[in-house]
C-alpha atoms as a PDB file:
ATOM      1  CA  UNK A   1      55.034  95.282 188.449  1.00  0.00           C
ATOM      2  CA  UNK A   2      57.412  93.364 190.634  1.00  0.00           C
ATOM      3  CA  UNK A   3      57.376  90.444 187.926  1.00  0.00           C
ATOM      4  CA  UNK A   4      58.569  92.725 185.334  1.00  0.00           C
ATOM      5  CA  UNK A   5      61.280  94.924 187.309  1.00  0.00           C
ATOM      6  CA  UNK A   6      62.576  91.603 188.002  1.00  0.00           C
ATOM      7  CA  UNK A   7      62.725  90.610 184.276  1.00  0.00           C
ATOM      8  CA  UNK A   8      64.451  94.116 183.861  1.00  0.00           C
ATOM      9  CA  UNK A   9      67.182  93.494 186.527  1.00  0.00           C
ATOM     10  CA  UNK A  10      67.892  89.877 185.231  1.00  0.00           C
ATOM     11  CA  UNK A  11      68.087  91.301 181.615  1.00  0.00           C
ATOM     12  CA  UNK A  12      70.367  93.513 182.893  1.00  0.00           C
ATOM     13  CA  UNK A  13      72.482  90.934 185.000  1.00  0.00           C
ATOM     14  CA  UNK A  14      72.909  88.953 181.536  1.00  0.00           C
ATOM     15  CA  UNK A  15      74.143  91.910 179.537  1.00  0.00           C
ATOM     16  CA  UNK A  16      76.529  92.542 182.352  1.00  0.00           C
ATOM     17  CA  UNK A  17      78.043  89.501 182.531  1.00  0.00           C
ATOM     18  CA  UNK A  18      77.422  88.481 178.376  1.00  0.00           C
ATOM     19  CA  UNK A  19      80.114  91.921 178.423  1.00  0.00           C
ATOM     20  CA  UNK A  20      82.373  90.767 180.693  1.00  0.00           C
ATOM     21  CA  UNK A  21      83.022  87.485 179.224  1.00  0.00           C
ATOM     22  CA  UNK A  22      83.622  89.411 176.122  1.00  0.00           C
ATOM     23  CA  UNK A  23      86.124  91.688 177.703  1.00  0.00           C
ATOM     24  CA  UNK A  24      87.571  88.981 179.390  1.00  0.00           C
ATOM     25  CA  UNK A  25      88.099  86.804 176.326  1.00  0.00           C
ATOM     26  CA  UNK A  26      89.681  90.002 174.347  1.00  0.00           C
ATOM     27  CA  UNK A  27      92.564  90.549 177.377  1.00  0.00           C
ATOM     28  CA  UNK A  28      93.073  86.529 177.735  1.00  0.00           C
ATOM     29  CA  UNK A  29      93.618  86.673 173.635  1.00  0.00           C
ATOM     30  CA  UNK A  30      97.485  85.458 173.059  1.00  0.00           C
ATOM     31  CA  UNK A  31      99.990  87.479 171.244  1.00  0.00           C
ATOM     32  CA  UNK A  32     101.171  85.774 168.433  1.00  0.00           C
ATOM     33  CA  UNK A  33     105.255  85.997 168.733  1.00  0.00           C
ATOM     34  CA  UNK A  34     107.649  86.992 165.669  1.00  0.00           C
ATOM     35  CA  UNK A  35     107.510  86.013 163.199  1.00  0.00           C
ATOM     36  CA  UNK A  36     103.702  85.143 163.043  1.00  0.00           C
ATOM     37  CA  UNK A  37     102.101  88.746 164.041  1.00  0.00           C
ATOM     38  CA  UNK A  38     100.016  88.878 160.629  1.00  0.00           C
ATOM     39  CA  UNK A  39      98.290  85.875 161.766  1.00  0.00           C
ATOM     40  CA  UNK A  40      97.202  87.708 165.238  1.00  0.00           C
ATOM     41  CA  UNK A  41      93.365  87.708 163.920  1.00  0.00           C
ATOM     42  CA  UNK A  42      93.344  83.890 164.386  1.00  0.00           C
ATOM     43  CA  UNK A  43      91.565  82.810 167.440  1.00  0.00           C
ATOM     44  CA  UNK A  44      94.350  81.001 169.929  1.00  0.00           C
ATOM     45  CA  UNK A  45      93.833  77.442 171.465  1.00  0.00           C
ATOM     46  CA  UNK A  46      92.790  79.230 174.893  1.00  0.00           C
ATOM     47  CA  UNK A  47      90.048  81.606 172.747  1.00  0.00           C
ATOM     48  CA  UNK A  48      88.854  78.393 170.889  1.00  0.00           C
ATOM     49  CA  UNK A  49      90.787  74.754 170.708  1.00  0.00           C
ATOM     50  CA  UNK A  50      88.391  73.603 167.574  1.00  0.00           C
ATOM     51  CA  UNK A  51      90.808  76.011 165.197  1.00  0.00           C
ATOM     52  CA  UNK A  52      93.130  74.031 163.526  1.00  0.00           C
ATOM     53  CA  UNK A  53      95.040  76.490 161.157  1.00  0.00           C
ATOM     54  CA  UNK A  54      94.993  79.613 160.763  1.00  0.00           C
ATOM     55  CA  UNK A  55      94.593  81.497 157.428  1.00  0.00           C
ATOM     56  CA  UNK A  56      94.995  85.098 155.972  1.00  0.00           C
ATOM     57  CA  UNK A  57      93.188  86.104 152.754  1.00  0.00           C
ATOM     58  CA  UNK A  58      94.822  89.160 151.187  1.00  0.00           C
ATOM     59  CA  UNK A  59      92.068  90.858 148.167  1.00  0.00           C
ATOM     60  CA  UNK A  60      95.158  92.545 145.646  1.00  0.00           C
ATOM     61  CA  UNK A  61      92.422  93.657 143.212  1.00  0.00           C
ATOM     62  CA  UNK A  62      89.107  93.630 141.558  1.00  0.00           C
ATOM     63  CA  UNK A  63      86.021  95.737 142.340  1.00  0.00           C
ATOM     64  CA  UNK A  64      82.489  95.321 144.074  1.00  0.00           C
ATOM     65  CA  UNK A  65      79.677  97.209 142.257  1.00  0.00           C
ATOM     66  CA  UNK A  66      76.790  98.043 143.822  1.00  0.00           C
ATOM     67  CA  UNK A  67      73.628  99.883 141.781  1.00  0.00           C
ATOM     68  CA  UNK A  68      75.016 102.236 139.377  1.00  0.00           C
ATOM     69  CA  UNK A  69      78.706 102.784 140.968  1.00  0.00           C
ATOM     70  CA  UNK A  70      81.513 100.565 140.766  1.00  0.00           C
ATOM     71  CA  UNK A  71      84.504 100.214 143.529  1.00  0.00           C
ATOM     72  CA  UNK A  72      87.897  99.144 142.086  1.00  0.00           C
ATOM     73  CA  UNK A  73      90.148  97.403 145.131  1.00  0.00           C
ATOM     74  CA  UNK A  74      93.494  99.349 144.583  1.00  0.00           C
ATOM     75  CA  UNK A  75      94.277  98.892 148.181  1.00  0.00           C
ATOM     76  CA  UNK A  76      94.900  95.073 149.376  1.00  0.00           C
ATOM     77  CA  UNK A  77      92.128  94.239 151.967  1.00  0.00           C
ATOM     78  CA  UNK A  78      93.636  91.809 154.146  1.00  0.00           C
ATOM     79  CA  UNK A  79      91.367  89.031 155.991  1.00  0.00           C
ATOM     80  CA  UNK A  80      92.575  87.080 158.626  1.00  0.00           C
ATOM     81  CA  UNK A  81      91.573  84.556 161.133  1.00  0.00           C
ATOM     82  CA  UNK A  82      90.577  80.455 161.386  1.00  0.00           C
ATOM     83  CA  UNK A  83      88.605  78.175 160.764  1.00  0.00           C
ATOM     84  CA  UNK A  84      87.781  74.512 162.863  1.00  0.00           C
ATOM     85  CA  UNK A  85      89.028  71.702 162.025  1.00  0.00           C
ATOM     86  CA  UNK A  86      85.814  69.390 161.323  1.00  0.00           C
ATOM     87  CA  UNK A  87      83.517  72.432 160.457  1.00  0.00           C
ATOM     88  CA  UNK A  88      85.241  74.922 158.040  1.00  0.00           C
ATOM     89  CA  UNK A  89      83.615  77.305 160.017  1.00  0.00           C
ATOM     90  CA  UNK A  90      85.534  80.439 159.851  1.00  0.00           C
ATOM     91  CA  UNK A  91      86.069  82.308 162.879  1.00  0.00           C
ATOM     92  CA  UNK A  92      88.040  85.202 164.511  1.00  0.00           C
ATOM     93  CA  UNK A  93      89.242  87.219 167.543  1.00  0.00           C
ATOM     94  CA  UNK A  94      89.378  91.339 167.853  1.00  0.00           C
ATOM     95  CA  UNK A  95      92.451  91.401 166.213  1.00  0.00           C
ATOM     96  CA  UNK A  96      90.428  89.469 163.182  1.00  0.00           C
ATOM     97  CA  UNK A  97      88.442  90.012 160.106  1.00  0.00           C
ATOM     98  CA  UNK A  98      88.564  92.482 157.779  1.00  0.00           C
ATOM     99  CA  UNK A  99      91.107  95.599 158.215  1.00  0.00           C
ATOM    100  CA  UNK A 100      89.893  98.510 157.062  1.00  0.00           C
ATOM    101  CA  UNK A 101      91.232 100.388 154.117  1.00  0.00           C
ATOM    102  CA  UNK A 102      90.023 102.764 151.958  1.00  0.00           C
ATOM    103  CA  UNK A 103      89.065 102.404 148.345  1.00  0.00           C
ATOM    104  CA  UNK A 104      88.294 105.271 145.934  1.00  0.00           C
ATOM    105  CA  UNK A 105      84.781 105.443 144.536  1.00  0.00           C
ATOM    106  CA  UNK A 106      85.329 106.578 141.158  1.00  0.00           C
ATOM    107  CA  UNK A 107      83.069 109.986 140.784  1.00  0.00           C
ATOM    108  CA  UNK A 108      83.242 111.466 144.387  1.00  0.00           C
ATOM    109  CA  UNK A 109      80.726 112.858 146.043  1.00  0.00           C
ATOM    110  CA  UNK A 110      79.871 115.400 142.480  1.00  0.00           C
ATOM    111  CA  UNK A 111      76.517 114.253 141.427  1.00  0.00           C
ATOM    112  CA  UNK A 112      75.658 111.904 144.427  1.00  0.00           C
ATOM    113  CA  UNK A 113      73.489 114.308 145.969  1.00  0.00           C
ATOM    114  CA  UNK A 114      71.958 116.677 143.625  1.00  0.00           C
ATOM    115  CA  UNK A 115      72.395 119.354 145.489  1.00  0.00           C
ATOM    116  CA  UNK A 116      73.442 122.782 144.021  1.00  0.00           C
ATOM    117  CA  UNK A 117      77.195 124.319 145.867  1.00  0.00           C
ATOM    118  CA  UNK A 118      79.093 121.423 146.144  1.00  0.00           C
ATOM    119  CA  UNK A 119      81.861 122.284 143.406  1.00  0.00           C
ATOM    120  CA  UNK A 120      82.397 125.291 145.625  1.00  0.00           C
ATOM    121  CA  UNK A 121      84.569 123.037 148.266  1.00  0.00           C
ATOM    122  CA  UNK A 122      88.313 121.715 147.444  1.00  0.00           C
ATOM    123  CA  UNK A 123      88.860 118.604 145.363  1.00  0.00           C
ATOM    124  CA  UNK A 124      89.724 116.445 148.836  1.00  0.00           C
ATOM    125  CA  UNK A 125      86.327 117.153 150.292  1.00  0.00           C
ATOM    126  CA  UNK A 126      84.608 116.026 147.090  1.00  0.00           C
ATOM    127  CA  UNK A 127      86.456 112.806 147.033  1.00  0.00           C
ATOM    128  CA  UNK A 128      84.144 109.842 148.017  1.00  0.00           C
ATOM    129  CA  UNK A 129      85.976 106.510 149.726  1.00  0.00           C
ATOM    130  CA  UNK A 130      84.526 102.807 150.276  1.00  0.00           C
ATOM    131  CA  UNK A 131      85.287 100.789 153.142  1.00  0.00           C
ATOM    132  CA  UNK A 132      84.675  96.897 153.031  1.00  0.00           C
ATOM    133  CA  UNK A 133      83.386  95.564 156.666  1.00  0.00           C
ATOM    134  CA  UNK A 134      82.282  92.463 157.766  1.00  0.00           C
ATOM    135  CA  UNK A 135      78.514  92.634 158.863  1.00  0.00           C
ATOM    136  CA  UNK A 136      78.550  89.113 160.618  1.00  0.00           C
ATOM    137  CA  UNK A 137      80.456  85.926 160.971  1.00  0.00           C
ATOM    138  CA  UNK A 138      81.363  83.898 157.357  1.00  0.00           C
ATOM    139  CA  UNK A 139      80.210  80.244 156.864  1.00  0.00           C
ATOM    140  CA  UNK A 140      81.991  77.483 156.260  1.00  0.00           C
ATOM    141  CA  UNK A 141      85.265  77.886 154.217  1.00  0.00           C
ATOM    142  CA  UNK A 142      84.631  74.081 152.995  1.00  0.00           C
ATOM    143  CA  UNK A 143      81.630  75.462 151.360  1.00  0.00           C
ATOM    144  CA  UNK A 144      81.849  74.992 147.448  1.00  0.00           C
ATOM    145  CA  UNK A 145      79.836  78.705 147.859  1.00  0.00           C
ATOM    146  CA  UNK A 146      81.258  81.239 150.487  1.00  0.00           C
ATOM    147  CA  UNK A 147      78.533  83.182 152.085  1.00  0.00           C
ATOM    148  CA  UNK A 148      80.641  86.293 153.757  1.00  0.00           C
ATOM    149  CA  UNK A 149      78.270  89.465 154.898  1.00  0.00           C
ATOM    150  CA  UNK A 150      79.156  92.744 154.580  1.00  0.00           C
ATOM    151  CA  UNK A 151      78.661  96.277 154.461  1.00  0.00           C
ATOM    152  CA  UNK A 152      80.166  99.610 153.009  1.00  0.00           C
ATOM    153  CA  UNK A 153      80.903 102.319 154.611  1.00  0.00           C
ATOM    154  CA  UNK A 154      81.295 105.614 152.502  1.00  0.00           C
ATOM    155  CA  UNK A 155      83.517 108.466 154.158  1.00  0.00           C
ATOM    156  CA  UNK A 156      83.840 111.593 153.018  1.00  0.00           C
ATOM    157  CA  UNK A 157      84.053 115.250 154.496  1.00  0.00           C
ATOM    158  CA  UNK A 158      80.614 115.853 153.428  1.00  0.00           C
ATOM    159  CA  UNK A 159      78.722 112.699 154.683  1.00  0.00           C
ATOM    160  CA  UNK A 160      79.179 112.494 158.454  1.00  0.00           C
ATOM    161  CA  UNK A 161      80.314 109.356 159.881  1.00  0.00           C
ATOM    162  CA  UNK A 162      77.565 106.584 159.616  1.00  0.00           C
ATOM    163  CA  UNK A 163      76.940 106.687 155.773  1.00  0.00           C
ATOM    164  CA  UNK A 164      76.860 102.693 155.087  1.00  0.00           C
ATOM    165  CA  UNK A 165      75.308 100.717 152.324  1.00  0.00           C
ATOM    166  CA  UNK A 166      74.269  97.944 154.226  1.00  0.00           C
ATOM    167  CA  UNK A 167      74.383  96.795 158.319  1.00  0.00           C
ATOM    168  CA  UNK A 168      74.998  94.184 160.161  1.00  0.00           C
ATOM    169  CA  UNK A 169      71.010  93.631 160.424  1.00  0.00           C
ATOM    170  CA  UNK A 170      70.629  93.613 156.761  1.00  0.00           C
ATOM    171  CA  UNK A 171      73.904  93.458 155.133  1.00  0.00           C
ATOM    172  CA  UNK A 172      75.212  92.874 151.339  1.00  0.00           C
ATOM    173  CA  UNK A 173      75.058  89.101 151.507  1.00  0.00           C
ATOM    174  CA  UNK A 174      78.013  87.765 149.052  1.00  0.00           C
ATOM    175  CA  UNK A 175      77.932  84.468 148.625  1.00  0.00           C
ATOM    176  CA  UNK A 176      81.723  84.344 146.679  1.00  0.00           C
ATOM    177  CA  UNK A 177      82.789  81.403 144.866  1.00  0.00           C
ATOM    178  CA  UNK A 178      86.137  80.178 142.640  1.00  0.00           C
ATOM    179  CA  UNK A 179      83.276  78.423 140.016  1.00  0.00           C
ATOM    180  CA  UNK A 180      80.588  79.477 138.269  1.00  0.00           C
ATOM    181  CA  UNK A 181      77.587  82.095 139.399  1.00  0.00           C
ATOM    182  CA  UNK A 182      74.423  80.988 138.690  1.00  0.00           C
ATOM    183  CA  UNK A 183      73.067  85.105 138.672  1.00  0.00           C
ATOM    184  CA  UNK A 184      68.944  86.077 138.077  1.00  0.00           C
ATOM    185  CA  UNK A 185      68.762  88.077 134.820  1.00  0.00           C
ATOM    186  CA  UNK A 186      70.419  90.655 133.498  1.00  0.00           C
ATOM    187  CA  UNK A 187      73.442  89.389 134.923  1.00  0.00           C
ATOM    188  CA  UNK A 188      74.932  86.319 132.610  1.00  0.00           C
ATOM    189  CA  UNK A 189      77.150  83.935 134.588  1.00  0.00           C
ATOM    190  CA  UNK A 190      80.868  84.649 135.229  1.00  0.00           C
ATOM    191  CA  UNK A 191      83.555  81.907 136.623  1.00  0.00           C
ATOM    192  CA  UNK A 192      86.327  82.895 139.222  1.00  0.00           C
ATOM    193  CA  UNK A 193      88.909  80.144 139.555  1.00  0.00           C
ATOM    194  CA  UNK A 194      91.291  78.518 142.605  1.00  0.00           C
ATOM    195  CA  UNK A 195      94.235  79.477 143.719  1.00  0.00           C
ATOM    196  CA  UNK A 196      97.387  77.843 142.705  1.00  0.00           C
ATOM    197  CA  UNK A 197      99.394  75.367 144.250  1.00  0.00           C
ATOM    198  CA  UNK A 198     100.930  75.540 147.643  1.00  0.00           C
ATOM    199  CA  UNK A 199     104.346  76.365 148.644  1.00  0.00           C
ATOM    200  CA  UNK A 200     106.265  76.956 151.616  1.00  0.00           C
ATOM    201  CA  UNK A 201     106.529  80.662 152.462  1.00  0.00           C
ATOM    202  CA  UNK A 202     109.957  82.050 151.913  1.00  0.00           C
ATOM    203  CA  UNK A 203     111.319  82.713 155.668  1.00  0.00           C
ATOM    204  CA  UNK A 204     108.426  80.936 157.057  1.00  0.00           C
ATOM    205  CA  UNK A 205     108.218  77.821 155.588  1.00  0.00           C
ATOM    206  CA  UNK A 206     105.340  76.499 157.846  1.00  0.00           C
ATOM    207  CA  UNK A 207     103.413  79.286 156.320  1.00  0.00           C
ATOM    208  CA  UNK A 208     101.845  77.886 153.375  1.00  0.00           C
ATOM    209  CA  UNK A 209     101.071  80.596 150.311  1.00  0.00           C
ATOM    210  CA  UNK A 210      98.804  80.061 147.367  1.00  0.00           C
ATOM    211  CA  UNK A 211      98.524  83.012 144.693  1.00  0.00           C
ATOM    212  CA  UNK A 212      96.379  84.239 141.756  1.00  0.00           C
ATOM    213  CA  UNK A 213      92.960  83.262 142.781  1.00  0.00           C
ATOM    214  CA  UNK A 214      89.792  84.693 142.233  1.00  0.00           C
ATOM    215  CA  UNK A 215      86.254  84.817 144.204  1.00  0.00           C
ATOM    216  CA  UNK A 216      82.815  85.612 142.204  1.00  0.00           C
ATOM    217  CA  UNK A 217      79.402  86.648 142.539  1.00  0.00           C
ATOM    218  CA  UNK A 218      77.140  88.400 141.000  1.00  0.00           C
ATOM    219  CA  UNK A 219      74.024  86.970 142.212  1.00  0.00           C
ATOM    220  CA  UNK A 220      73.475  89.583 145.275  1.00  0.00           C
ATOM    221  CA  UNK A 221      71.356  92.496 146.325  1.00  0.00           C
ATOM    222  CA  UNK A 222      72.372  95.178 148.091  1.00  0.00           C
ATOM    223  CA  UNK A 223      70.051  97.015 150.468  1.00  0.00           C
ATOM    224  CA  UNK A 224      69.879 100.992 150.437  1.00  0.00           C
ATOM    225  CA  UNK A 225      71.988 103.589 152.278  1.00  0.00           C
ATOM    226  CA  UNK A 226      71.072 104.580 155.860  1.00  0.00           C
ATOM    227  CA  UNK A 227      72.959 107.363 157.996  1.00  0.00           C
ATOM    228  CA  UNK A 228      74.106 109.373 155.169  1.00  0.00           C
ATOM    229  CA  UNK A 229      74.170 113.274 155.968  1.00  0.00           C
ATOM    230  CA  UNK A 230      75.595 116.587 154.919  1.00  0.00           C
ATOM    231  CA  UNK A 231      76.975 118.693 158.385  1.00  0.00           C
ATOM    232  CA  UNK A 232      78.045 122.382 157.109  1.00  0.00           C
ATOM    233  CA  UNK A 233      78.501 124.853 160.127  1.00  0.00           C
ATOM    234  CA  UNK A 234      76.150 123.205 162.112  1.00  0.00           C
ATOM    235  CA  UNK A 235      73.316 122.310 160.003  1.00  0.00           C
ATOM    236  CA  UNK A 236      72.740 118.831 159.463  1.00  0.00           C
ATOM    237  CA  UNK A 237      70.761 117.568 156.310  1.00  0.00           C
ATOM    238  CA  UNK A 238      69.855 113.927 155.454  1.00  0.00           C
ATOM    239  CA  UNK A 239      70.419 112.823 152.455  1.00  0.00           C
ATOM    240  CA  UNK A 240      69.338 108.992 152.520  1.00  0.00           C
ATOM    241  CA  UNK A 241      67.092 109.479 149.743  1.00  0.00           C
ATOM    242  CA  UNK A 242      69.318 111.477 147.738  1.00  0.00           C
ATOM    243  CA  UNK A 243      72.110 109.086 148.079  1.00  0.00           C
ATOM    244  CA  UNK A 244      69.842 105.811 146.934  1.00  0.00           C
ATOM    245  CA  UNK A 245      68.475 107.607 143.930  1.00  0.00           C
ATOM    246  CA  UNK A 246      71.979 108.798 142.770  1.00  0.00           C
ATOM    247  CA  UNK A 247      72.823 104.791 143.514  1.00  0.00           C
ATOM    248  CA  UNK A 248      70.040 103.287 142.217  1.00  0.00           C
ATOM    249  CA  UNK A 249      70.031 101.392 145.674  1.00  0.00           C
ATOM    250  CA  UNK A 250      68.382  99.587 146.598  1.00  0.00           C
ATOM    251  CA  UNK A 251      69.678  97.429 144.336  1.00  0.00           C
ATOM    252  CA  UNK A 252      68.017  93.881 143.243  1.00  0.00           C
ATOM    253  CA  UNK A 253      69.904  90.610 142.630  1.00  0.00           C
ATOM    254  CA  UNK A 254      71.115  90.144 139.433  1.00  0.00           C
ATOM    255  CA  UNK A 255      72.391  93.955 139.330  1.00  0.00           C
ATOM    256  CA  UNK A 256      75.649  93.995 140.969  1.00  0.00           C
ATOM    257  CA  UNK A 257      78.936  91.699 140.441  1.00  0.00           C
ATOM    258  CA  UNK A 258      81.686  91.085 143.126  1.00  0.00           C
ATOM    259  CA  UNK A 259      85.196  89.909 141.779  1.00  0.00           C
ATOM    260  CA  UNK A 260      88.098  89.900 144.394  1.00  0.00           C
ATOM    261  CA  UNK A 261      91.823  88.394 143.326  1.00  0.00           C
ATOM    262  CA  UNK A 262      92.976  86.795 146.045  1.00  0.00           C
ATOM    263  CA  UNK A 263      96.043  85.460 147.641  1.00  0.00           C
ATOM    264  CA  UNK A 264      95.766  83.342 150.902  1.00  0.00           C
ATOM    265  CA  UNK A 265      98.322  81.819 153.479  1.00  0.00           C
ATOM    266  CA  UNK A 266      97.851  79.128 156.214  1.00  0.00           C
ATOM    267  CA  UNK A 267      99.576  77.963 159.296  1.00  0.00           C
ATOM    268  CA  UNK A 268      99.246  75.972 161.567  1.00  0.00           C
ATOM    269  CA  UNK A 269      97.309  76.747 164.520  1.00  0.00           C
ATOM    270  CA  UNK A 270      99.852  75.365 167.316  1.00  0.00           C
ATOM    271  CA  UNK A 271     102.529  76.970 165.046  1.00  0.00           C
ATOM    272  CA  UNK A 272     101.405  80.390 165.326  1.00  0.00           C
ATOM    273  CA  UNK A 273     100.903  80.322 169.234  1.00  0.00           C
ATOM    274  CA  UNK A 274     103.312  77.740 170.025  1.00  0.00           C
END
């Protein structure tokens, strides 16, 4: 008994401190000054002196499918942090990753659930929005293939707040590349394609910008819906099963395609936190 209220307390002492250090590394983050703010996801030389530049990926359009739906990006999703010097690994602070936005899911909520009533509410509760999260830490940006893991979270009026396809234990694993996907059947191969060439940023000339790219894949699965839930007036009612059969999720590889334009700008390190 002693033996394992010990292992309890040390356990303990570990998470303790394992949080600290966290908290302590978010206050110690620097402040990127004017005019370099955008780049504020990009860990500093105090957070971690391996980052050599720092880089922002901004998605201007596209769509991610996943089972039967498909999610047109008419927002930009911007992306930002580093990535090391010898490594490509990409990395980031709090301030980092992926910002959320919201993206429309064509169809709304209306035939999602099967249930009988729902025409009854107002057109904004009915509408149905995707949010792109990261669901762990990308590879290597020298990588020819990209792996970045996410997950979606749906919002609506109707669906509570932890509707997600996908989780950071078992998320939508892209894998997004500028050549060719090599995708299981039915799915035939499609080709993204670089950016262009880079220039000096207007205003910022140490920022360097390269436009019109495009990341691919349509080689991925994507795992079913968890947390998804209808609250009226108090009553709760899961609808997990009702959402992956309207979705056809979970969805195997070979069923769903990725495409993201992309713009992307680099600086730097030593530049941004001078």
């Amino acid at each position: 008994m002693r033996t394992r209220y010990r292992k309890i307390l040390v356990a303990a002492a570990l998470t303790a401190l394992a949080s600290m250090a966290l908290l302590a590394s978010v206050a110690n983050a620097a402040t990127p000054p004017a005019p370099y703010q955008d780049f504020a996801g990009c860990p500093s030389p105090a957070e971690n002196d391996a980052v050599a530049s720092c880089e922002k990926l901004e998605f201007t359009g596209g769509h991610i499918s996943f089972g039967n739906r498909d999610m047109p990006i008419t927002n930009p999703i911007v992306m930002s942090g580093g990535f090391e010097q010898v490594t490509g690994n990409y990395l980031f602070n709090a301030e980092g990753g992926i910002r959320p936005v919201r993206q429309t899911v064509p169809g709304g909520v209306i035939g999602m659930t099967g249930l009988k009533g729902l025409d009854e509410f107002s057109e904004k509760a009915l509408k149905l929005y995707g949010v792109v999260e990261l669901a762990g830490t990308p590879g290597s940006v020298f990588d020819y293939v990209w792996p970045v893991p996410v997950k979606i979270h749906l919002e609506s009026p109707l669906l509570g707040k932890g509707c997600y396809i996908g989780s950071n234990a078992n998320p939508i694993n892209l894998n997004l590349t500028v050549g060719t996907t090599e995708p299981p059947a039915p799915n035939s191969p499609i080709s993204g394609h670089p950016s262009g060439e880079l220039t000096p940023e207007a205003g910022r000339p140490q920022v360097e910008v390269s436009t019109d790219g495009a990341l691919v894949d349509n080689a991925y699965s994507v795992p079913a819906a968890s947390g998804c839930k209808i609250e009226l007036g108090g009553l709760t009612i899961p609808i997990d099963s009702l959402v992956n059969q309207a979705y056809h999720l979970a969805a195997p590889a070979g069923t769903n395609e990725t495409i993201l334009d992309f713009d992307v700008s680099y600086v730097p390190s030593f530049v941004v936190y001078g």
